[in-house]
PDB file of N, CA and C in Angstrom:
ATOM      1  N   UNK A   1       0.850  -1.181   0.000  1.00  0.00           N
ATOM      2  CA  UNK A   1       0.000   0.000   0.000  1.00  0.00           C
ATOM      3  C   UNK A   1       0.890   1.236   0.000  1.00  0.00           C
ATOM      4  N   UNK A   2       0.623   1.965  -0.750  1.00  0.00           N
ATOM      5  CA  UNK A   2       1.023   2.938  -0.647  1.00  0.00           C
ATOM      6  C   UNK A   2       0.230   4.565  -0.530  1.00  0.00           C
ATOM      7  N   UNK A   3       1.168   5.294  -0.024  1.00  0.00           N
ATOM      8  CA  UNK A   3       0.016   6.669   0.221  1.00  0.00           C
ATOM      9  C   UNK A   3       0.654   8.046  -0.158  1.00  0.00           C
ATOM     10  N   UNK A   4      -0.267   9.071  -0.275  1.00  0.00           N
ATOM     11  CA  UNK A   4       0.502  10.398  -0.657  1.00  0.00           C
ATOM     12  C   UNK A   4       0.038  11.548   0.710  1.00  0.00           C
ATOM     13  N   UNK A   5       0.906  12.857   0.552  1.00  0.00           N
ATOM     14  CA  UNK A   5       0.668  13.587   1.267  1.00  0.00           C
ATOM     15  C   UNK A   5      -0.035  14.814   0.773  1.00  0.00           C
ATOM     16  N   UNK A   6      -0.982  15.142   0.991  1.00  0.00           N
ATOM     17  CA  UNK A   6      -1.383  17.328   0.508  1.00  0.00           C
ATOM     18  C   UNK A   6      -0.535  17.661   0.932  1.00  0.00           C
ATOM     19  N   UNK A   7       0.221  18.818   0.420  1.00  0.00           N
ATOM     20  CA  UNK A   7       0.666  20.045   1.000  1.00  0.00           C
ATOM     21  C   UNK A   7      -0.456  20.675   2.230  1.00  0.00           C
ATOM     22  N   UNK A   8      -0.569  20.380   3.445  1.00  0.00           N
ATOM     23  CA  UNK A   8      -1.682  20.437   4.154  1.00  0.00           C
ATOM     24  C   UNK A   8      -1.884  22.384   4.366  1.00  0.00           C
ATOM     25  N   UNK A   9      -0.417  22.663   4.245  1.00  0.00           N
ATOM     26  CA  UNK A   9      -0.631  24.254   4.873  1.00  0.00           C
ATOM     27  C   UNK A   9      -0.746  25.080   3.750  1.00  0.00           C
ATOM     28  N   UNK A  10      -0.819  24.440   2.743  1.00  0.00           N
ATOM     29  CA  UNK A  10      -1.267  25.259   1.156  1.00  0.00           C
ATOM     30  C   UNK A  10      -2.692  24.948   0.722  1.00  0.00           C
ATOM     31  N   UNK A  11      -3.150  24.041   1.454  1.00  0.00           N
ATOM     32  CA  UNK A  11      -4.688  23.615   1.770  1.00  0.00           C
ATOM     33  C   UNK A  11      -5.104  24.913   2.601  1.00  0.00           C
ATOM     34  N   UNK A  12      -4.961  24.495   3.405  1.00  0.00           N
ATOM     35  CA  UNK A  12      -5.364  25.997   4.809  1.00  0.00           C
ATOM     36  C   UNK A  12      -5.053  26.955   3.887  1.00  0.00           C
ATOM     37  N   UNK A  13      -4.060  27.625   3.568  1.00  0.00           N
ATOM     38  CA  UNK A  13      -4.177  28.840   2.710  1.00  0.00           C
ATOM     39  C   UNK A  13      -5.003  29.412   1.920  1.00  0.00           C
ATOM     40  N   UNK A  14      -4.962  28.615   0.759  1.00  0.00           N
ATOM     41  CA  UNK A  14      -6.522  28.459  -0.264  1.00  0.00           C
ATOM     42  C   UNK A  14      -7.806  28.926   0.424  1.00  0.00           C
ATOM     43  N   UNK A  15      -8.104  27.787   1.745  1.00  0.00           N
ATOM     44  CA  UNK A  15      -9.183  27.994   2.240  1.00  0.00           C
ATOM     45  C   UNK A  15      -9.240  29.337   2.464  1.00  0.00           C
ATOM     46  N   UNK A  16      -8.589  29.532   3.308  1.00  0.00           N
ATOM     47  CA  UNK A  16      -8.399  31.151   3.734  1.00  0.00           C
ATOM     48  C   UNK A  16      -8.777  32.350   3.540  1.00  0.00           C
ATOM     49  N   UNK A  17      -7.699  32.240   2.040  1.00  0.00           N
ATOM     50  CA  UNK A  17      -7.366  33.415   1.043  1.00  0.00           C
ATOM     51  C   UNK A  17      -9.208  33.552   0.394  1.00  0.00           C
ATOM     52  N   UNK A  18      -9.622  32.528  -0.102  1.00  0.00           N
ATOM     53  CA  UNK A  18     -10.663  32.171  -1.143  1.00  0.00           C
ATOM     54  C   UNK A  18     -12.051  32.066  -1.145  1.00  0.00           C
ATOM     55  N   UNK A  19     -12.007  31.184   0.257  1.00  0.00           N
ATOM     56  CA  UNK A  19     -13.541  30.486   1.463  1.00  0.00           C
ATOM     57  C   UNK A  19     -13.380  31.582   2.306  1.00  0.00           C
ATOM     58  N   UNK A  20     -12.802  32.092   3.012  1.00  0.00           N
ATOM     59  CA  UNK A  20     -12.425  33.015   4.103  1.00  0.00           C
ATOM     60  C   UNK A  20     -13.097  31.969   5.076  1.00  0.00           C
ATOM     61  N   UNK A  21     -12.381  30.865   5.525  1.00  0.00           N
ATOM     62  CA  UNK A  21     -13.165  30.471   6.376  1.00  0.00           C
ATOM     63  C   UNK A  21     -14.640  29.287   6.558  1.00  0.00           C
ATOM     64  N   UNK A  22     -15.197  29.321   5.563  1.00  0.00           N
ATOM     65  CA  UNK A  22     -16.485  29.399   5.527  1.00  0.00           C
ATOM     66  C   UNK A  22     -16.506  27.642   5.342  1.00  0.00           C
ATOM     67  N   UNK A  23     -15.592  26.798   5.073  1.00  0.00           N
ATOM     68  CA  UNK A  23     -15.356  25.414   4.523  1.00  0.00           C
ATOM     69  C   UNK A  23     -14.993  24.107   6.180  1.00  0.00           C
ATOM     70  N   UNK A  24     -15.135  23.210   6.165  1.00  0.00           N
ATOM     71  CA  UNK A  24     -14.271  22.587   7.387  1.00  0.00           C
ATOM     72  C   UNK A  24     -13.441  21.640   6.992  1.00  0.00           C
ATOM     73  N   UNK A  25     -12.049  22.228   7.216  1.00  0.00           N
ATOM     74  CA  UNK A  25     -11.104  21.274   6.787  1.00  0.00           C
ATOM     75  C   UNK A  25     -10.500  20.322   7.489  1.00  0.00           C
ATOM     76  N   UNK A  26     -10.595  19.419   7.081  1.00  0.00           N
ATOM     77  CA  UNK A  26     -10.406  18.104   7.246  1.00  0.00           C
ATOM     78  C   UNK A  26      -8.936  17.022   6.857  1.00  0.00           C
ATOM     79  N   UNK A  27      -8.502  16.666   7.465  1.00  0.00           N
ATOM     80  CA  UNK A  27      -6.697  15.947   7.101  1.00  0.00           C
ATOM     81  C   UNK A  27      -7.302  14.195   7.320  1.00  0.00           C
ATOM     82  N   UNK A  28      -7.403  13.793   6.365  1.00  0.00           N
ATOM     83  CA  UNK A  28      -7.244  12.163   6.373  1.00  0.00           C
ATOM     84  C   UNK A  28      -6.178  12.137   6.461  1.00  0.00           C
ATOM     85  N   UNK A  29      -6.032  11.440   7.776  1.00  0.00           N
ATOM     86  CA  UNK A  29      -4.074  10.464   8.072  1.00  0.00           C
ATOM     87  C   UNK A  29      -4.963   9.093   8.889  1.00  0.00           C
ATOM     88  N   UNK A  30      -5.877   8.501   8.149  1.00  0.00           N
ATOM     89  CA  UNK A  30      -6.039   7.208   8.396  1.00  0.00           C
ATOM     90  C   UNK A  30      -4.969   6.090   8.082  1.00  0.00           C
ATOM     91  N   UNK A  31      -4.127   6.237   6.636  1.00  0.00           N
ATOM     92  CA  UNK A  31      -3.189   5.453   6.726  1.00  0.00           C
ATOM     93  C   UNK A  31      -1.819   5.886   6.686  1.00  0.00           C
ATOM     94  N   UNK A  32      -1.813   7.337   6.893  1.00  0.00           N
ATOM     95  CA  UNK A  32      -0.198   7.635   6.587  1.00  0.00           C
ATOM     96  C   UNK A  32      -0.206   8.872   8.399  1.00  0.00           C
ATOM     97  N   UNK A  33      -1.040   8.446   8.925  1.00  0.00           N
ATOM     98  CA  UNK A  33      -1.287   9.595  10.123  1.00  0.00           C
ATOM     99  C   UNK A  33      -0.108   9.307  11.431  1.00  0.00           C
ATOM    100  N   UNK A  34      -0.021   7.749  11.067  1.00  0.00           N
ATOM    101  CA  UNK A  34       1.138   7.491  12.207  1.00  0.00           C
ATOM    102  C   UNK A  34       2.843   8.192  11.737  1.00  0.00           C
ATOM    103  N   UNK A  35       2.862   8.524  10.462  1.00  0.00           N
ATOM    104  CA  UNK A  35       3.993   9.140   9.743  1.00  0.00           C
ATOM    105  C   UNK A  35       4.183  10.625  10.856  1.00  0.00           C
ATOM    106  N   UNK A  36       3.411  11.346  11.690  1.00  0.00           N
ATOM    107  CA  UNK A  36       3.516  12.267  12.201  1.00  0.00           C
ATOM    108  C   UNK A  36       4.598  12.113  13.535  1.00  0.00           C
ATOM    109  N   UNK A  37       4.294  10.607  13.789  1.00  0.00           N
ATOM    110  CA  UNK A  37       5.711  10.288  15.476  1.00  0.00           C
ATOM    111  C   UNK A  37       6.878  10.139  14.812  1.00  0.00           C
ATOM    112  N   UNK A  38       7.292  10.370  13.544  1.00  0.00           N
ATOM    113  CA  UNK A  38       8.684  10.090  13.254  1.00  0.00           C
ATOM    114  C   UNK A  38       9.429  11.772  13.162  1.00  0.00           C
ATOM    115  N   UNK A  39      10.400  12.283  13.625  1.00  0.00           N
ATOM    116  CA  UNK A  39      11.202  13.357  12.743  1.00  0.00           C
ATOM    117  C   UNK A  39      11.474  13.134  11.739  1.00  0.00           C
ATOM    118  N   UNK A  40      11.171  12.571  11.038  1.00  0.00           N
ATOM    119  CA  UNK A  40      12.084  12.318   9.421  1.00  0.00           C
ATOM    120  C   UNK A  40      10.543  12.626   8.686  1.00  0.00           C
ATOM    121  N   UNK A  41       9.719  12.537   9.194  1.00  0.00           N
ATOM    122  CA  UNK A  41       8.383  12.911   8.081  1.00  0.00           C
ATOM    123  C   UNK A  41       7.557  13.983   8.667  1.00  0.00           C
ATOM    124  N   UNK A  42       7.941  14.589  10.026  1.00  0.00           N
ATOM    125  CA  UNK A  42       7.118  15.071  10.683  1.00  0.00           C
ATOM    126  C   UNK A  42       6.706  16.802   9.878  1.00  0.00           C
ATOM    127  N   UNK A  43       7.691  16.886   9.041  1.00  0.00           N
ATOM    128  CA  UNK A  43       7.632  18.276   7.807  1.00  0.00           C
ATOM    129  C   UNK A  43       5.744  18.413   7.065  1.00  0.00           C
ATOM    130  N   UNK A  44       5.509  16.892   6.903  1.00  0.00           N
ATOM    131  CA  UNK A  44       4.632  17.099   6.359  1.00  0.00           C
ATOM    132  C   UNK A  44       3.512  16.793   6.934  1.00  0.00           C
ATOM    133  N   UNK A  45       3.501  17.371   8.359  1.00  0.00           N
ATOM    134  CA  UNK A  45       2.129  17.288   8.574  1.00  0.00           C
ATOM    135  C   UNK A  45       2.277  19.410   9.310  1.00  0.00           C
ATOM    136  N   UNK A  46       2.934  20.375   8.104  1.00  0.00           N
ATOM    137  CA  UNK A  46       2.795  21.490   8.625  1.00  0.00           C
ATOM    138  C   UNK A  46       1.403  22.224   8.395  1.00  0.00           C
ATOM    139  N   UNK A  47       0.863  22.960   9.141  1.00  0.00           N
ATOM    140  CA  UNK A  47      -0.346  23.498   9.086  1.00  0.00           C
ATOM    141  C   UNK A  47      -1.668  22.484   9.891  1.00  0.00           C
ATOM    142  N   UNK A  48      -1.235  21.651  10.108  1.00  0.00           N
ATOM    143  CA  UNK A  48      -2.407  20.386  11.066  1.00  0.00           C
ATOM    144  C   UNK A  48      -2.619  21.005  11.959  1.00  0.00           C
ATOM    145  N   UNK A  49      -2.569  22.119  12.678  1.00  0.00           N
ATOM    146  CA  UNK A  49      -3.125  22.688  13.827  1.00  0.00           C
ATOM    147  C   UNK A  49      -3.388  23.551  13.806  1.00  0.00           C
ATOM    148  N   UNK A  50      -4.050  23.733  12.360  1.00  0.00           N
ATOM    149  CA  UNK A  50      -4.787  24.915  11.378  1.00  0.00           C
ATOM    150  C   UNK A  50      -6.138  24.050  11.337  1.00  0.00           C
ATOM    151  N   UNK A  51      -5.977  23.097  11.203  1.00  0.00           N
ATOM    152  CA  UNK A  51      -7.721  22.469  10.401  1.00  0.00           C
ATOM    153  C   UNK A  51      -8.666  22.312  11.400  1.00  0.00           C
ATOM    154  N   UNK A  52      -9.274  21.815  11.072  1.00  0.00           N
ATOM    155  CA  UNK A  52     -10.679  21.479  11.981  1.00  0.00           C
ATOM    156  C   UNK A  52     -10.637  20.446  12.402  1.00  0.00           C
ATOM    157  N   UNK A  53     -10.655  19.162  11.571  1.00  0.00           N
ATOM    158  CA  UNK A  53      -9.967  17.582  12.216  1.00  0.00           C
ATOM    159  C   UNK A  53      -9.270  17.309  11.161  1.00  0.00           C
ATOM    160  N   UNK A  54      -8.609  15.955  12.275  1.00  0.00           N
ATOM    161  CA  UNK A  54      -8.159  15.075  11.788  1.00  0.00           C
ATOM    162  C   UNK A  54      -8.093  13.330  12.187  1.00  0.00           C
ATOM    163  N   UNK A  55      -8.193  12.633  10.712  1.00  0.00           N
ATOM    164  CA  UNK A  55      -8.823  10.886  11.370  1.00  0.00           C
ATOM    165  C   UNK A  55      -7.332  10.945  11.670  1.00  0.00           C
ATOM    166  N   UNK A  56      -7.280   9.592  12.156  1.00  0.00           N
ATOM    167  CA  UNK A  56      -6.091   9.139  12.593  1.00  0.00           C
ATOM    168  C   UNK A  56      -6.026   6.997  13.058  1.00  0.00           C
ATOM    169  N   UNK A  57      -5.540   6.620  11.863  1.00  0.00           N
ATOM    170  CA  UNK A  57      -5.649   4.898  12.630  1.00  0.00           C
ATOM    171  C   UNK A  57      -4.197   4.421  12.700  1.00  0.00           C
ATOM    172  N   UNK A  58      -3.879   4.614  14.099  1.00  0.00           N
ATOM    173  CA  UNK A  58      -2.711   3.772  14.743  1.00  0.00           C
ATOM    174  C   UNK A  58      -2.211   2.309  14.012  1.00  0.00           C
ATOM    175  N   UNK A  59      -3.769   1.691  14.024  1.00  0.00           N
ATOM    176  CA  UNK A  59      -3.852  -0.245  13.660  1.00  0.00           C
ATOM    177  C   UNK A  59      -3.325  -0.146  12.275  1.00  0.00           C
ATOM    178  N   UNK A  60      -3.488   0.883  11.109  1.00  0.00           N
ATOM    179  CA  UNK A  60      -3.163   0.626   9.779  1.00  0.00           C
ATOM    180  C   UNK A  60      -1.606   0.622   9.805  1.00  0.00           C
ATOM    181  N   UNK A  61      -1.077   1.387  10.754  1.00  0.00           N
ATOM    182  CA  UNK A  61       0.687   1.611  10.268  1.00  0.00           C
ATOM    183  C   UNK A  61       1.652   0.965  11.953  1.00  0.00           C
ATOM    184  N   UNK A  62       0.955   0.501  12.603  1.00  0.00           N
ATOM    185  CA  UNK A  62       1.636   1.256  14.515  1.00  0.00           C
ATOM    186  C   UNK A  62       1.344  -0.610  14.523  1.00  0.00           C
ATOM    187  N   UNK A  63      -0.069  -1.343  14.120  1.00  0.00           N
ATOM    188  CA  UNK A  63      -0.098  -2.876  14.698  1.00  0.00           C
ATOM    189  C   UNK A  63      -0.850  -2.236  16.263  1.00  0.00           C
ATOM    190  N   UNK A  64      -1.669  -1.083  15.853  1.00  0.00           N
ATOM    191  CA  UNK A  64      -2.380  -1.481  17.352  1.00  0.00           C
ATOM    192  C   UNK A  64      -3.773  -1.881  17.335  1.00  0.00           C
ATOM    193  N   UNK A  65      -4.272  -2.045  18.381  1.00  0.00           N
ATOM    194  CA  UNK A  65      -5.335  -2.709  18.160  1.00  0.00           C
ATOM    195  C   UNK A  65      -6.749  -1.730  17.123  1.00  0.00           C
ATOM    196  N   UNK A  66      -7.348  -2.131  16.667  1.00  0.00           N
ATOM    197  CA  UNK A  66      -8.508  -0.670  15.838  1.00  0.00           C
ATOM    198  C   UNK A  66      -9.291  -0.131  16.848  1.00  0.00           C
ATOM    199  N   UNK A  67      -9.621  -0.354  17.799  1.00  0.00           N
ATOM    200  CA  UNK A  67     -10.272   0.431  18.467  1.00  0.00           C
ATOM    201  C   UNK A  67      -9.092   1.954  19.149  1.00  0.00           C
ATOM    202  N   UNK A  68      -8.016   1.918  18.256  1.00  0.00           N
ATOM    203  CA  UNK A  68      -7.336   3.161  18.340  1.00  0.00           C
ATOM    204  C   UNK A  68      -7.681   4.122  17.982  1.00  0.00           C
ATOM    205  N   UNK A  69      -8.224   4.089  16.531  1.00  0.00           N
ATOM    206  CA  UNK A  69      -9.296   4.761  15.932  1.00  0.00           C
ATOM    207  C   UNK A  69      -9.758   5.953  16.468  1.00  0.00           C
ATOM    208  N   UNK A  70      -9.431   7.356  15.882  1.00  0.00           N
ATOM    209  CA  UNK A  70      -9.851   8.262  16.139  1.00  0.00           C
ATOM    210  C   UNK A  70     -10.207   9.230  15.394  1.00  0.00           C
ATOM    211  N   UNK A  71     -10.605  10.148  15.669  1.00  0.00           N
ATOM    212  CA  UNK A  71     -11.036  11.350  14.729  1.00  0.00           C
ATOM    213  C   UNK A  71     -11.265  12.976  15.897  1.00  0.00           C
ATOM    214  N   UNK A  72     -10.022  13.333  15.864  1.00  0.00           N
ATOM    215  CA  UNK A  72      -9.883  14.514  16.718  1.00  0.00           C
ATOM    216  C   UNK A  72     -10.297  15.720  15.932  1.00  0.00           C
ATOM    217  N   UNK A  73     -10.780  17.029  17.279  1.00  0.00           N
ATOM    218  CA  UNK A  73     -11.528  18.045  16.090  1.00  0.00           C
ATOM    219  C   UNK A  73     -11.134  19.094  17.199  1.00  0.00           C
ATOM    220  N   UNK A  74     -10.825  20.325  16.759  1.00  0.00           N
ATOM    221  CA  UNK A  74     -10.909  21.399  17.938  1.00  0.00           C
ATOM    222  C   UNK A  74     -11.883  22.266  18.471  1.00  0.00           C
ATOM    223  N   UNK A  75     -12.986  21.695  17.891  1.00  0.00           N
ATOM    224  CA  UNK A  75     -13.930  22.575  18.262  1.00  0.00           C
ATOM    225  C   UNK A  75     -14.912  21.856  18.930  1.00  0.00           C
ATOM    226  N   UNK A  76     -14.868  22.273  20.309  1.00  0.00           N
ATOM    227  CA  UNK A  76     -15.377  21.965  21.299  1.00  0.00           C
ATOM    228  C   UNK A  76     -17.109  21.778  21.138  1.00  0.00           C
ATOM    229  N   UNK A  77     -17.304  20.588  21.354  1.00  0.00           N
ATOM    230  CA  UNK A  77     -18.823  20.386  21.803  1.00  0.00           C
ATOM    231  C   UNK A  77     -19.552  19.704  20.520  1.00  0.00           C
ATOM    232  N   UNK A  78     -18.533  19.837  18.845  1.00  0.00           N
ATOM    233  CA  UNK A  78     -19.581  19.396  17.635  1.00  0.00           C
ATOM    234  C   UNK A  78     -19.846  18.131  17.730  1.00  0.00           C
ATOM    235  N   UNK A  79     -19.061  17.260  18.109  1.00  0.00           N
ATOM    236  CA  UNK A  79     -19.300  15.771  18.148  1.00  0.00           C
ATOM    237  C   UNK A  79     -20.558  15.622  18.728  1.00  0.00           C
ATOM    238  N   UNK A  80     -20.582  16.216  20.106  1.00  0.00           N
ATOM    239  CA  UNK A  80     -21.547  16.286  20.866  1.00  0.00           C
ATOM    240  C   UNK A  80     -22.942  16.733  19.998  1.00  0.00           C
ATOM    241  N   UNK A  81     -22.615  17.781  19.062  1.00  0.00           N
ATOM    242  CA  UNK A  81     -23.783  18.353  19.118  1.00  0.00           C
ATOM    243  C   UNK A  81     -24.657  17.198  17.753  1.00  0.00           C
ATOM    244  N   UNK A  82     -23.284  16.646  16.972  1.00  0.00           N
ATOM    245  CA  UNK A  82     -23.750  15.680  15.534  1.00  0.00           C
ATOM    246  C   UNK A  82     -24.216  14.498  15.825  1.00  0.00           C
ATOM    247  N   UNK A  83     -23.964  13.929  17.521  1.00  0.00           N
ATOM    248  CA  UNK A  83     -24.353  12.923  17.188  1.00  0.00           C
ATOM    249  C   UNK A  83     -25.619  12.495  18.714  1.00  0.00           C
ATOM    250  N   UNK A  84     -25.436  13.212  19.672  1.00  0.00           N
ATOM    251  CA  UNK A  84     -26.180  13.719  20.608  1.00  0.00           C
ATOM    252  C   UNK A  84     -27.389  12.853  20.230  1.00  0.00           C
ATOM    253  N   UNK A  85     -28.207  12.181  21.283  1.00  0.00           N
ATOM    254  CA  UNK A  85     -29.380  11.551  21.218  1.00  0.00           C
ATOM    255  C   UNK A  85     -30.174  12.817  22.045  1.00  0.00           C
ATOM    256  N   UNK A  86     -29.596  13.106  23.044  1.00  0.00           N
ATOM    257  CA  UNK A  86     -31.094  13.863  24.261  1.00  0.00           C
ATOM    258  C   UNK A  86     -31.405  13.043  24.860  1.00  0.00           C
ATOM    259  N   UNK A  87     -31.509  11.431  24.633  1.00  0.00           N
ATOM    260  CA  UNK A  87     -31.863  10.377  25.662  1.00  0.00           C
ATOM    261  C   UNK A  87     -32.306  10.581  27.165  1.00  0.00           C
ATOM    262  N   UNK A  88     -33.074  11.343  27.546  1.00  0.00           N
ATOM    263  CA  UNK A  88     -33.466  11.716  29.267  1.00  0.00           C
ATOM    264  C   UNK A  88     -32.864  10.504  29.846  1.00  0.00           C
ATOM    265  N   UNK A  89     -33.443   9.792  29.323  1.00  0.00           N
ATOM    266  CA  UNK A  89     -33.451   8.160  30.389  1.00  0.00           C
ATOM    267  C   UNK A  89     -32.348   7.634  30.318  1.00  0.00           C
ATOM    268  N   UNK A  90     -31.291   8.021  28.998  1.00  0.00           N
ATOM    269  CA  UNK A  90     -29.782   7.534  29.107  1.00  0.00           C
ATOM    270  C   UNK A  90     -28.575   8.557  30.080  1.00  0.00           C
ATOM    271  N   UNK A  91     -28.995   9.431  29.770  1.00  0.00           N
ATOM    272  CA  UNK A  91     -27.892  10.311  29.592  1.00  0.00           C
ATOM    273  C   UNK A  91     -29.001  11.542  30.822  1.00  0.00           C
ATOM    274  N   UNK A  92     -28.893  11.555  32.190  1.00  0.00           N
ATOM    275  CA  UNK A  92     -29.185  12.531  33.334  1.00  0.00           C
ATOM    276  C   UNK A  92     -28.283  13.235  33.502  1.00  0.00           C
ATOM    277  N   UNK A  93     -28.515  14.741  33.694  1.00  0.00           N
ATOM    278  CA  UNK A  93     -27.329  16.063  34.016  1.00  0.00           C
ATOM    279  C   UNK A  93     -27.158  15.713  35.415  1.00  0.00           C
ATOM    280  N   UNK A  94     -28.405  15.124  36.278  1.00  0.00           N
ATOM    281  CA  UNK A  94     -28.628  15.186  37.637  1.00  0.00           C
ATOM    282  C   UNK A  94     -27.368  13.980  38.110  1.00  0.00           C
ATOM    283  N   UNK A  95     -26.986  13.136  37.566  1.00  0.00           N
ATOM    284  CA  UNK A  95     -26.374  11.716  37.976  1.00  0.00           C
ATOM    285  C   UNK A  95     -24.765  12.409  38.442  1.00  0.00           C
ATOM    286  N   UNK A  96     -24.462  11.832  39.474  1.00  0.00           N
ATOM    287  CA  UNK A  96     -23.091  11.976  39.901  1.00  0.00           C
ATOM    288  C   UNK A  96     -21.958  12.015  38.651  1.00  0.00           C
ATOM    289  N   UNK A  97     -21.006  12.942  38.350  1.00  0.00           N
ATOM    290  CA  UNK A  97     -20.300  12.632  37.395  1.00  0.00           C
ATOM    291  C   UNK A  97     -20.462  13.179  35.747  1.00  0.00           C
ATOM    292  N   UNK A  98     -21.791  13.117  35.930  1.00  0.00           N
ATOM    293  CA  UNK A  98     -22.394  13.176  34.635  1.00  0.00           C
ATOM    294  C   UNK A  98     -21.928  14.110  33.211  1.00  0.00           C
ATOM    295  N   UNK A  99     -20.708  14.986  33.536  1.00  0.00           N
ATOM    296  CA  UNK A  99     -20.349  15.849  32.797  1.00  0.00           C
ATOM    297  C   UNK A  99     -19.069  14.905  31.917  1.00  0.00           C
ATOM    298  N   UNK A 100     -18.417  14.039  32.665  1.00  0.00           N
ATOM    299  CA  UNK A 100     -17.817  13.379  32.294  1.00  0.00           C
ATOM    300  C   UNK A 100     -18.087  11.653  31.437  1.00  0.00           C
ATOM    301  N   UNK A 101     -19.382  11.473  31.152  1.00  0.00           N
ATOM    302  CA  UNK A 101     -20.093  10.305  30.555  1.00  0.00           C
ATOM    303  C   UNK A 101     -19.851  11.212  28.917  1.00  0.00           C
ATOM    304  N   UNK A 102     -19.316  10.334  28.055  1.00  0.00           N
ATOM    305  CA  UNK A 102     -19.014  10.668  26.606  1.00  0.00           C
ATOM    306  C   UNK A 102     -20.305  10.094  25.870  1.00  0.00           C
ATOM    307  N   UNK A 103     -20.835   9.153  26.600  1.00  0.00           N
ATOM    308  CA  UNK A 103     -21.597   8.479  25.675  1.00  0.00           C
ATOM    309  C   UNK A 103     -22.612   9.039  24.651  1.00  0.00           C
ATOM    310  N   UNK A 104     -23.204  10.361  25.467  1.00  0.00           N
ATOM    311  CA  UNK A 104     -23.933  10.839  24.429  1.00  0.00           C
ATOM    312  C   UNK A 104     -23.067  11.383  23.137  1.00  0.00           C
ATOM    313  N   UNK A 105     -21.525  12.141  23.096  1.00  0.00           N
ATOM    314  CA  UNK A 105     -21.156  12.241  22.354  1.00  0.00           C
ATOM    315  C   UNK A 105     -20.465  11.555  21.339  1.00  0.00           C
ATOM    316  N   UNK A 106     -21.099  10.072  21.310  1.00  0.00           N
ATOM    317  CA  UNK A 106     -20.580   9.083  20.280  1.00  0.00           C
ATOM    318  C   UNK A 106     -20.921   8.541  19.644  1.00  0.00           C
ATOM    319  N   UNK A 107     -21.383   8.486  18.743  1.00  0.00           N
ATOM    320  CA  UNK A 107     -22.241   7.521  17.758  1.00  0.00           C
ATOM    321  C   UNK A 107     -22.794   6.529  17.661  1.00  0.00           C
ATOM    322  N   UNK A 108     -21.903   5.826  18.556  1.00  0.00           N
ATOM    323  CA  UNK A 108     -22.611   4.532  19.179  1.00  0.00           C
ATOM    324  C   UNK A 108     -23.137   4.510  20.282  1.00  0.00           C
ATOM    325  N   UNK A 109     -23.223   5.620  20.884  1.00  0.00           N
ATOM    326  CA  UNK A 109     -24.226   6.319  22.241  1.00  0.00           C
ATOM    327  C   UNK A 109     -23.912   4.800  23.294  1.00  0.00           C
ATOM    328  N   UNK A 110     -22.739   4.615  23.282  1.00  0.00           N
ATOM    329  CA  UNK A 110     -22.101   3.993  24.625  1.00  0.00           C
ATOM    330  C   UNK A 110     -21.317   4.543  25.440  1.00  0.00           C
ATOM    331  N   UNK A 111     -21.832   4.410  26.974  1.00  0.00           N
ATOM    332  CA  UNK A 111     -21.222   4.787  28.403  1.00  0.00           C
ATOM    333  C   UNK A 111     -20.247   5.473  27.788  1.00  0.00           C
ATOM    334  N   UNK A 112     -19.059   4.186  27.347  1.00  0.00           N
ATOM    335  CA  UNK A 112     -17.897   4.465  27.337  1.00  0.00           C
ATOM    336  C   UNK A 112     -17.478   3.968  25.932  1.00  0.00           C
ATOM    337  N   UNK A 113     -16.755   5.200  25.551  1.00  0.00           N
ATOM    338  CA  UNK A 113     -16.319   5.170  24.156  1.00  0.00           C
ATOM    339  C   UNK A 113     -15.567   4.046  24.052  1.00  0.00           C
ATOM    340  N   UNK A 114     -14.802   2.912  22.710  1.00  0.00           N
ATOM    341  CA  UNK A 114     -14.211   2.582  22.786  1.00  0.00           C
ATOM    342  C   UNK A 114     -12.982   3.100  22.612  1.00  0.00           C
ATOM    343  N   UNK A 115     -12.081   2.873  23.472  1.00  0.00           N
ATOM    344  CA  UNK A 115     -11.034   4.166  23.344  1.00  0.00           C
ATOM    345  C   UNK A 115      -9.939   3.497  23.972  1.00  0.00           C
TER     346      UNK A 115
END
């Protein structure tokens, strides 16, 4: 298998200059994302803390297990807000803790993410 890289921070630029903004950019490093723990490749992931997310699978390049699997985003609360049930009966503000239960913010609306 093989994979390529965007110029990621000439991506962001474009957006910028063009969208002003208005687009959500996004970095697939599902199979080349573990390339970011090395110094020898770490050049090309410049501008990644410009975007909005990024996937990321450990198991495709690292041999870890898939429930490594992630998809990080900086903006606080969207996960929550895209995938959010409201569930009263799952998910109580009143319950001990309760700020810290992810489950509503996961797609698979379990307790606990697999993580």
């Amino acid at each position: 298998v093989r994979g390529s890289f965007d110029p990621i921070q000439k991506v962001v630029q474009l957006c910028q200059h063009y969208i002003q903004n208005k687009i959500w950019i996004h970095v697939d490093g599902a199979w080349g994302g573990s390339a970011i723990f090395s110094n020898h490749t770490q050049h090309l992931f410049q501008g990644l803390n410009e975007v909005d997310s990024f996937t990321f699978n450990p198991h495709k390049m690292l041999g870890a297990p898939q429930q490594t699997t992630m998809f990080l985003t900086k903006h606080k609360g969207v996960l929550k807000m895209a995938n959010a049930t409201g569930a009263s009966y799952l998910f109580d503000d009143r319950k001990n803790g309760a700020s810290y239960d992810l489950g509503d913010s996961t797609f698979t609306c379990g307790r606990r993410p697999d993580a």
